[in-house]
PDB file of N, CA and C in Angstrom:
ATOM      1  N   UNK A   1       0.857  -1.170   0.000  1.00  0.00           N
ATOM      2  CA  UNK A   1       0.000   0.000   0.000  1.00  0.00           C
ATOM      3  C   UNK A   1       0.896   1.224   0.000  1.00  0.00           C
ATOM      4  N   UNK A   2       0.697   2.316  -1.009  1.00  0.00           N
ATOM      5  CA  UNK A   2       1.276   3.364  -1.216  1.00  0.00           C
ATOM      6  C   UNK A   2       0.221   4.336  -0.125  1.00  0.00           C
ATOM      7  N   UNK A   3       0.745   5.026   0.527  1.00  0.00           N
ATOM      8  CA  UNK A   3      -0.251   6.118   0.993  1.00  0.00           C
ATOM      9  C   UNK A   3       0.570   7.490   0.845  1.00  0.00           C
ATOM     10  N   UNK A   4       0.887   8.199  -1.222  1.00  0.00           N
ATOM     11  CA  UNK A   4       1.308   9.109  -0.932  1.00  0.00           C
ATOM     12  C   UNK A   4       1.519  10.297  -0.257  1.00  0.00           C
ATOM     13  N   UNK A   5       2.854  10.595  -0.479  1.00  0.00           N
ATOM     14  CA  UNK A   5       3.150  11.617   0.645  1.00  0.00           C
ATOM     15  C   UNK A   5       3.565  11.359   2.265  1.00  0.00           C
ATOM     16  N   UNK A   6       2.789   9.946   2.411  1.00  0.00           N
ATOM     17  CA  UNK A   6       2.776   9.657   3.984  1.00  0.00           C
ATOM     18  C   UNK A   6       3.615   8.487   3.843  1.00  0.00           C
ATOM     19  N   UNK A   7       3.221   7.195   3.659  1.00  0.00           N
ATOM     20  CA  UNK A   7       3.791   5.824   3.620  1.00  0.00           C
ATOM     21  C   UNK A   7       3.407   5.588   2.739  1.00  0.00           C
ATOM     22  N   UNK A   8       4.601   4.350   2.737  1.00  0.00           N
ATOM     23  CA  UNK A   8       4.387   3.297   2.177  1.00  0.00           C
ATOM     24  C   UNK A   8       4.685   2.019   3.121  1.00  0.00           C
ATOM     25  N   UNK A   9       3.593   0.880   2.925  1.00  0.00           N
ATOM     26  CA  UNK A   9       3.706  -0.666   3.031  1.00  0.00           C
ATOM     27  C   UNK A   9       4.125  -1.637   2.647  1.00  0.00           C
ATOM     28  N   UNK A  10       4.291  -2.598   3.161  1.00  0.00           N
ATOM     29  CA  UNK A  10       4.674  -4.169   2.600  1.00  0.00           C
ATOM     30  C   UNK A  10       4.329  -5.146   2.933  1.00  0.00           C
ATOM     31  N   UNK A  11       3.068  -6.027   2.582  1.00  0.00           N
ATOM     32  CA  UNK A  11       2.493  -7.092   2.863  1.00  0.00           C
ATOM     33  C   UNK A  11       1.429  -6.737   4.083  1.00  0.00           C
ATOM     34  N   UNK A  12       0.624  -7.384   3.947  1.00  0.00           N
ATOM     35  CA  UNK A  12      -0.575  -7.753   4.806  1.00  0.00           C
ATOM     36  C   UNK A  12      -0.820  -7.081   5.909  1.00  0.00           C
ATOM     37  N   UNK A  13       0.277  -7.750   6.758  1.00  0.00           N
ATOM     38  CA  UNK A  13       0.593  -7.522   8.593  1.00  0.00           C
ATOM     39  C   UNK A  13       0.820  -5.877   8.388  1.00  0.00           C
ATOM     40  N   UNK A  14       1.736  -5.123   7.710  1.00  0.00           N
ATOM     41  CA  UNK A  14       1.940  -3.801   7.475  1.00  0.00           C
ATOM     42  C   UNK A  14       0.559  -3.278   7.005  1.00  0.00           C
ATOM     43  N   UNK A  15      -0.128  -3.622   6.214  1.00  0.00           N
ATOM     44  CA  UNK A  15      -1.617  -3.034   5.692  1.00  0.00           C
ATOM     45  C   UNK A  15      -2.602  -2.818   6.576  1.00  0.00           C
ATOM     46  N   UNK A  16      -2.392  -4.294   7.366  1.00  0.00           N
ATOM     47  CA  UNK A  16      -3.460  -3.848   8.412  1.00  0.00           C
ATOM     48  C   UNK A  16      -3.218  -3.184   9.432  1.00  0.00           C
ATOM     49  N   UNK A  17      -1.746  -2.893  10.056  1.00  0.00           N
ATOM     50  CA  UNK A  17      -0.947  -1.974  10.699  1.00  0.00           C
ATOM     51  C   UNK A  17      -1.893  -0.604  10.599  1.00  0.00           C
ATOM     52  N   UNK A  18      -1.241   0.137   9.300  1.00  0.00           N
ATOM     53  CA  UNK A  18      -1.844   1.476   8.529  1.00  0.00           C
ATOM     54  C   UNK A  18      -3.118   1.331   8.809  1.00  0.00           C
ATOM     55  N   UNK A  19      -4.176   0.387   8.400  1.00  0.00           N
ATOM     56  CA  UNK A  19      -5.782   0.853   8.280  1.00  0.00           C
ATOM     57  C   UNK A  19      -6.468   0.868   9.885  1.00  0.00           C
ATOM     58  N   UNK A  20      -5.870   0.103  10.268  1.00  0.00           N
ATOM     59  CA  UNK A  20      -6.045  -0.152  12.455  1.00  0.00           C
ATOM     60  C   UNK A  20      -5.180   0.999  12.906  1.00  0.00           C
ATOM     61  N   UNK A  21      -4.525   1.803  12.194  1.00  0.00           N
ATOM     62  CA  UNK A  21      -2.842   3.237  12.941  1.00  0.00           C
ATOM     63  C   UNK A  21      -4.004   3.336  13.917  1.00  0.00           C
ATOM     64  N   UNK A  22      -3.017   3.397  15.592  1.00  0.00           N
ATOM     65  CA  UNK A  22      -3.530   3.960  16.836  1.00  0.00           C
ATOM     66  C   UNK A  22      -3.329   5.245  16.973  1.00  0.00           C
ATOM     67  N   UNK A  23      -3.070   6.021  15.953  1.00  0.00           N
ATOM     68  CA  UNK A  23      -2.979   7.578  15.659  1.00  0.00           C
ATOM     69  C   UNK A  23      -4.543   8.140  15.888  1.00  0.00           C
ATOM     70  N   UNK A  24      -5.564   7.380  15.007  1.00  0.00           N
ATOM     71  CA  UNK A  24      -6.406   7.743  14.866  1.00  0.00           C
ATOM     72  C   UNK A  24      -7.455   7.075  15.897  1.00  0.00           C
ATOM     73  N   UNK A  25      -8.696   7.527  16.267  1.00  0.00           N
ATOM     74  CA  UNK A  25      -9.695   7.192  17.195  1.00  0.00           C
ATOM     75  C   UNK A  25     -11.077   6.783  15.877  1.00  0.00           C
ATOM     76  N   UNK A  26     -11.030   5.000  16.055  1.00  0.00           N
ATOM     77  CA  UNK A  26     -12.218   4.484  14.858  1.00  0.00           C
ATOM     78  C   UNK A  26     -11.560   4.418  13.753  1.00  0.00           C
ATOM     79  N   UNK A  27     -12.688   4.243  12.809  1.00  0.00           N
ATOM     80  CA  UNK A  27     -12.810   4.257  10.930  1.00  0.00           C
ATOM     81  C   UNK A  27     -13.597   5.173  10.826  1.00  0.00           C
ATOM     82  N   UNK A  28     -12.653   6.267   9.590  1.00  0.00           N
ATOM     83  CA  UNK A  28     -12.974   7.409   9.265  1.00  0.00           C
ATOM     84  C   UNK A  28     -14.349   7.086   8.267  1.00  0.00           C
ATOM     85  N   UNK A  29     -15.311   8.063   8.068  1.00  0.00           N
ATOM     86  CA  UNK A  29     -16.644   7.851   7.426  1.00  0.00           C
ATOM     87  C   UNK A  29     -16.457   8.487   5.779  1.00  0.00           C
ATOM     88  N   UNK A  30     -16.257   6.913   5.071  1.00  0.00           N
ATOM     89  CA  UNK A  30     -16.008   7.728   4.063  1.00  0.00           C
ATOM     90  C   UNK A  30     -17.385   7.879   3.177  1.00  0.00           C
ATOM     91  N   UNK A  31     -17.557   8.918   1.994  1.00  0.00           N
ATOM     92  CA  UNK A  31     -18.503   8.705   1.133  1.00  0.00           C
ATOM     93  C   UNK A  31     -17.714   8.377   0.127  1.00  0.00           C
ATOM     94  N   UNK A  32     -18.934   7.578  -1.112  1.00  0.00           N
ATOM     95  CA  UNK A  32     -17.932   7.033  -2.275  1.00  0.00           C
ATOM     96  C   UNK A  32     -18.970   7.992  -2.929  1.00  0.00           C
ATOM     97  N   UNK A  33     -17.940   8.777  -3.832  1.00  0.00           N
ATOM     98  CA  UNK A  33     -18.414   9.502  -4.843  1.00  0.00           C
ATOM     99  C   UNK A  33     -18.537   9.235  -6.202  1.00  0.00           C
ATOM    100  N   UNK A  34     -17.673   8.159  -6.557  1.00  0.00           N
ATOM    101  CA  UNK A  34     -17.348   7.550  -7.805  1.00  0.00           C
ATOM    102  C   UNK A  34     -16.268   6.444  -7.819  1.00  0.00           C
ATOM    103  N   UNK A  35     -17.236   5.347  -8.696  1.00  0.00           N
ATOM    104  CA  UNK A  35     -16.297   3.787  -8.792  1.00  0.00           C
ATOM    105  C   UNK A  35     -15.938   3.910 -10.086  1.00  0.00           C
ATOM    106  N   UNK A  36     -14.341   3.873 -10.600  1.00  0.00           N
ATOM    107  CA  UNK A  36     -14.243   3.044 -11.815  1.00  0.00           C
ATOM    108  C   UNK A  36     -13.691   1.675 -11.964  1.00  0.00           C
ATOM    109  N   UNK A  37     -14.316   0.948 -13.117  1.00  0.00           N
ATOM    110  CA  UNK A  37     -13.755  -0.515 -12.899  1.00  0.00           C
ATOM    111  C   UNK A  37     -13.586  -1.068 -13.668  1.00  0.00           C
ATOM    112  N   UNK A  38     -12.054  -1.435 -14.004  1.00  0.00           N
ATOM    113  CA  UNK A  38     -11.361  -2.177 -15.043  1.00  0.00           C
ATOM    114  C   UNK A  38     -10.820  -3.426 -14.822  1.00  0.00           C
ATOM    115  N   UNK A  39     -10.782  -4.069 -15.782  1.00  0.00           N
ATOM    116  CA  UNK A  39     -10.390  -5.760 -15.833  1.00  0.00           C
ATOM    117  C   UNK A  39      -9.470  -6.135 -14.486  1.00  0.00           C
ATOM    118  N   UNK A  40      -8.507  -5.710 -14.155  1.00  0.00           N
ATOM    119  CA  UNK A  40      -8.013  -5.524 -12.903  1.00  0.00           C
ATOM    120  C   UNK A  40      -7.348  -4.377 -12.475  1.00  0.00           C
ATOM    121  N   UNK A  41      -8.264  -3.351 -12.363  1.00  0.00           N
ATOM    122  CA  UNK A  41      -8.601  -2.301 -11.316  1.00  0.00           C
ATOM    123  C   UNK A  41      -9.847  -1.339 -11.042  1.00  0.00           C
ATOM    124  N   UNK A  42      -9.530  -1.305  -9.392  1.00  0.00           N
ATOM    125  CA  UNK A  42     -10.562  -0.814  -9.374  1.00  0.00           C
ATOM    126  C   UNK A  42     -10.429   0.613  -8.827  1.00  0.00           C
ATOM    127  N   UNK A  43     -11.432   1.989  -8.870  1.00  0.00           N
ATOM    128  CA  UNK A  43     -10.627   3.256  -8.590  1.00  0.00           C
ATOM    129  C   UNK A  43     -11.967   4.127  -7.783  1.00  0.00           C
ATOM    130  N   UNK A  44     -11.737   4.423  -6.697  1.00  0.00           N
ATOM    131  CA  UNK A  44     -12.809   4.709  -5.643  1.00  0.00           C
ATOM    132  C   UNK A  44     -12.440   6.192  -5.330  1.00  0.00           C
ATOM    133  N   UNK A  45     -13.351   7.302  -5.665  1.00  0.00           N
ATOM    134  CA  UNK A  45     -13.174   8.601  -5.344  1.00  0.00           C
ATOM    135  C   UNK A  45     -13.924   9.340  -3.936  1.00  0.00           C
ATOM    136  N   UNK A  46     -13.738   9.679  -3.019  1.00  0.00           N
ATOM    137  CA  UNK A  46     -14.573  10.199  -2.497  1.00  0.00           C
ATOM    138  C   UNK A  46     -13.759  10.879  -1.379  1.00  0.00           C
ATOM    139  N   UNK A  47     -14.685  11.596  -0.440  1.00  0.00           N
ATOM    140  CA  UNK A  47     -14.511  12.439   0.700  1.00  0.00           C
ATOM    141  C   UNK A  47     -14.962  11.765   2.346  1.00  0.00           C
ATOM    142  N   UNK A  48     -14.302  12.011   3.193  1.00  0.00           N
ATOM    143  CA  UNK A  48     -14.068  11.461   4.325  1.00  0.00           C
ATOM    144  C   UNK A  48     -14.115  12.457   5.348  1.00  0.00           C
ATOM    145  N   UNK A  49     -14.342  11.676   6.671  1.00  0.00           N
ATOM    146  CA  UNK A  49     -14.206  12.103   7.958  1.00  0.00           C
ATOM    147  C   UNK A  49     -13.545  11.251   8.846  1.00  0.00           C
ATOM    148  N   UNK A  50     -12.618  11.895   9.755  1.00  0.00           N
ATOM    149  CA  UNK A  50     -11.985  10.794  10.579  1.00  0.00           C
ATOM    150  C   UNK A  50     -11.655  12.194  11.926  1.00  0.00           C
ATOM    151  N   UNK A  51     -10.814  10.763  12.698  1.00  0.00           N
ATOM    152  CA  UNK A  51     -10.543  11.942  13.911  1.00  0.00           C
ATOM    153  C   UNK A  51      -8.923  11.332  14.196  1.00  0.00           C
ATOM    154  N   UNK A  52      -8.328  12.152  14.717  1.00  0.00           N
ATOM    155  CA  UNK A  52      -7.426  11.885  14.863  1.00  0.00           C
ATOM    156  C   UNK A  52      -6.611  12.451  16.107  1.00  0.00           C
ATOM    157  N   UNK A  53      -6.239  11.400  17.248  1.00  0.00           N
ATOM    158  CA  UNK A  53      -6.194  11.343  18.709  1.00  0.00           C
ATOM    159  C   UNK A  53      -5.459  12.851  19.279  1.00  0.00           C
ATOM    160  N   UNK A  54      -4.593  13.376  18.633  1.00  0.00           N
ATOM    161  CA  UNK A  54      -4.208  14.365  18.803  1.00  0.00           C
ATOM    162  C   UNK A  54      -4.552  15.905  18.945  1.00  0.00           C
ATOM    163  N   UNK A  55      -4.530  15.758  16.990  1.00  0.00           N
ATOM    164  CA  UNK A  55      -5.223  16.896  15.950  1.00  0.00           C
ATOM    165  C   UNK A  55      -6.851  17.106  15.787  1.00  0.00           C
ATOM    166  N   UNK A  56      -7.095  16.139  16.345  1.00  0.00           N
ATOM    167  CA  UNK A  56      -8.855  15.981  16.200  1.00  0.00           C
ATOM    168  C   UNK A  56      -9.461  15.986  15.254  1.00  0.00           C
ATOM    169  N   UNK A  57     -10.585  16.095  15.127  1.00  0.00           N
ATOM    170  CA  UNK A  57     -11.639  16.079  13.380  1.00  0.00           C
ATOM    171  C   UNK A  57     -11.028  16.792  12.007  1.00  0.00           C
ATOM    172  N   UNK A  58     -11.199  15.365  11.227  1.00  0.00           N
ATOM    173  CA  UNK A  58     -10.658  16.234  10.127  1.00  0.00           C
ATOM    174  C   UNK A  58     -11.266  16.232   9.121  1.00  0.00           C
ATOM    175  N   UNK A  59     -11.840  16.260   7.703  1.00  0.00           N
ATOM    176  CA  UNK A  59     -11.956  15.543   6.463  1.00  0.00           C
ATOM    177  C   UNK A  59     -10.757  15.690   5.343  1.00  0.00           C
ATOM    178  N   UNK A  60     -11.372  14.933   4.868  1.00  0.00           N
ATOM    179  CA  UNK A  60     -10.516  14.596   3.558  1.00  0.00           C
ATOM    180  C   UNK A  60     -11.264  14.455   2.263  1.00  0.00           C
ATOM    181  N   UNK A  61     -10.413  14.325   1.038  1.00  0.00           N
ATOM    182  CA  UNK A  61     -10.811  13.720  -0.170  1.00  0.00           C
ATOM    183  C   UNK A  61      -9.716  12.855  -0.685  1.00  0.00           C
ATOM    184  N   UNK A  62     -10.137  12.101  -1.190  1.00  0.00           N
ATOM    185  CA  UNK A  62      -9.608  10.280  -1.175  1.00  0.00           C
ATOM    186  C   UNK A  62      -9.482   9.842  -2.713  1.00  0.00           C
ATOM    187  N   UNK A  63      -8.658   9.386  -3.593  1.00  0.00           N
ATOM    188  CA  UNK A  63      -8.547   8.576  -4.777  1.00  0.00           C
ATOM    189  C   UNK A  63      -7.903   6.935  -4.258  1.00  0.00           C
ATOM    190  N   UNK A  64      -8.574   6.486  -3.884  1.00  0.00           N
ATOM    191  CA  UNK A  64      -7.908   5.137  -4.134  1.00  0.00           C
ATOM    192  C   UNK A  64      -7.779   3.947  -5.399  1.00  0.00           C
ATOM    193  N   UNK A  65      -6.900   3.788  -5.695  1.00  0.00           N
ATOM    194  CA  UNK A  65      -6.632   2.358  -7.016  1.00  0.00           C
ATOM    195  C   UNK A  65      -6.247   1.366  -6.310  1.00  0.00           C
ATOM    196  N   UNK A  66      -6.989   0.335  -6.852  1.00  0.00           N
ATOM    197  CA  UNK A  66      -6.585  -0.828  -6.545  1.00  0.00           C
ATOM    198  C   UNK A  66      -6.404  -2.198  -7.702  1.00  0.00           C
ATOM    199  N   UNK A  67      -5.261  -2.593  -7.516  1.00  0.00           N
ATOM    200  CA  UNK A  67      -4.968  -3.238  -8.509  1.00  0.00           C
ATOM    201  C   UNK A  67      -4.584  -4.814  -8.096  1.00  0.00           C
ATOM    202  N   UNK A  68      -5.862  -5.316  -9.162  1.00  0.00           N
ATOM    203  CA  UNK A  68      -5.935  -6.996  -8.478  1.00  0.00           C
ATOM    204  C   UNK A  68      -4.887  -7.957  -9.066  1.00  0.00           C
ATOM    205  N   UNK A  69      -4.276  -9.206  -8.234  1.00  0.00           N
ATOM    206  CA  UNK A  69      -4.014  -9.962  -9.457  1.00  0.00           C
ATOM    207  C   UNK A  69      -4.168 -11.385  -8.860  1.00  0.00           C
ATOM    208  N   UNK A  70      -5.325 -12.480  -9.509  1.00  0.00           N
ATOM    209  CA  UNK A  70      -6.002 -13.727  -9.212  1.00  0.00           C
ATOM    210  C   UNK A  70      -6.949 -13.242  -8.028  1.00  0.00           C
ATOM    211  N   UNK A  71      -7.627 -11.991  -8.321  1.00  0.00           N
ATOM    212  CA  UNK A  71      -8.466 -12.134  -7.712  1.00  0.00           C
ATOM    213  C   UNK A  71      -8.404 -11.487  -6.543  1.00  0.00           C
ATOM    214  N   UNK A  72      -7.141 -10.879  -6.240  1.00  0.00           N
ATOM    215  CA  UNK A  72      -6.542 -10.619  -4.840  1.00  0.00           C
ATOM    216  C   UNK A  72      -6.086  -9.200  -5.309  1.00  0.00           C
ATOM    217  N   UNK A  73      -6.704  -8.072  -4.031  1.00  0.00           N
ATOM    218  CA  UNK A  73      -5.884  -7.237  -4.238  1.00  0.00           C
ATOM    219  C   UNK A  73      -4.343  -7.160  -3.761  1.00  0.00           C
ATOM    220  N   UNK A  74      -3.622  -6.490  -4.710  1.00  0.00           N
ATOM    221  CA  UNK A  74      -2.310  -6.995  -4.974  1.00  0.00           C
ATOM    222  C   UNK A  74      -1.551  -5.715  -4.528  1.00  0.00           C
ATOM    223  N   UNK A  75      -1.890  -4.487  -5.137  1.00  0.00           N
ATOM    224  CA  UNK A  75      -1.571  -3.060  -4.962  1.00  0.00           C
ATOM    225  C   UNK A  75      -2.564  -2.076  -4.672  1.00  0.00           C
ATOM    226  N   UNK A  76      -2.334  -1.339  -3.860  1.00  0.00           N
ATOM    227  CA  UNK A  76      -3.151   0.066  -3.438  1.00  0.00           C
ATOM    228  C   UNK A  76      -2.558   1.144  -3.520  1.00  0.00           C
ATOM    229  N   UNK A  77      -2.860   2.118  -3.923  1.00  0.00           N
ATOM    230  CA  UNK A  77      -2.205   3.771  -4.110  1.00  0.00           C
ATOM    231  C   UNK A  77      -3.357   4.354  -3.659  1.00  0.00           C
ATOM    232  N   UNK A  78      -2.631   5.198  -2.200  1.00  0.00           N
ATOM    233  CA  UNK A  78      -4.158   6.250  -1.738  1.00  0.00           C
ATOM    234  C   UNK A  78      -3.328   7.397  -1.660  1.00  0.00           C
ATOM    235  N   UNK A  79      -3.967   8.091  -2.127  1.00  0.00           N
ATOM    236  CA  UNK A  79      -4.224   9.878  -2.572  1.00  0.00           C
ATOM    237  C   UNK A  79      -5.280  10.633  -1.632  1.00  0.00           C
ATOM    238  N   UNK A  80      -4.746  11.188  -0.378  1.00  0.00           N
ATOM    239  CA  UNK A  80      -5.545  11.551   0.515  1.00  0.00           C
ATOM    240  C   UNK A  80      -5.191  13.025   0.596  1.00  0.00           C
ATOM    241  N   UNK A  81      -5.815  14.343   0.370  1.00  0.00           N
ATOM    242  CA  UNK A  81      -5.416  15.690   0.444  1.00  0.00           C
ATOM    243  C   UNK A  81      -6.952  15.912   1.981  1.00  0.00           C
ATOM    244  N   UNK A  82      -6.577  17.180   2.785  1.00  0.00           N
ATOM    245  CA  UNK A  82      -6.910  17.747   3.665  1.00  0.00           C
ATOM    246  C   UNK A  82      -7.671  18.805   3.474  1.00  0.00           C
ATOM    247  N   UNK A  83      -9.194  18.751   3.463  1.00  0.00           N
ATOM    248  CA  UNK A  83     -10.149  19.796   3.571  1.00  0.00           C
ATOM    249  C   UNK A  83     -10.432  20.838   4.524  1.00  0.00           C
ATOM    250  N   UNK A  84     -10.614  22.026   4.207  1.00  0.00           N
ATOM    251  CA  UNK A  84     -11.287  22.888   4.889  1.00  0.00           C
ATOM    252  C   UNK A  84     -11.974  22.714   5.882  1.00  0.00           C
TER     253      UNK A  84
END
């Protein structure tokens, strides 16, 4: 998992590391604004809310790709910028 600008991952145990980070308080609320979907990938646009233990409430807007292979996602690139 790429999470430009911030990290990057490697394998599984690291993925679920990042999406569980004890930085943050919960799972941020995302909306999906738009799916695209190709033979193997898939590309999820939208805007978010999360909190974060420190800094507190934030939103966001989100591009994620995901790129399968047998079925499995294989690669992720998230594109997360900071809203108003």
């Amino acid at each position: 998992m790429r999470v430009h600008g911030t990290r990057t991952t490697s394998g599984k145990a690291e993925f679920d590391d990042e999406i569980e980070n004890p930085a943050f308080e919960g799972s941020p609320q995302l909306t999906v604004e738009r799916t695209i979907e190709g033979p193997d990938v898939v590309v999820v646009t939208g805007t978010g809310v999360g909190r974060h233990r420190e800094a507190g409430p934030f939103t966001f807007a989100y591009n994620d790709h995901f790129t399968f292979r047998d079925d499995l996602a294989a690669e992720v690139d998230s594109y997360a910028v900071s809203l108003p």
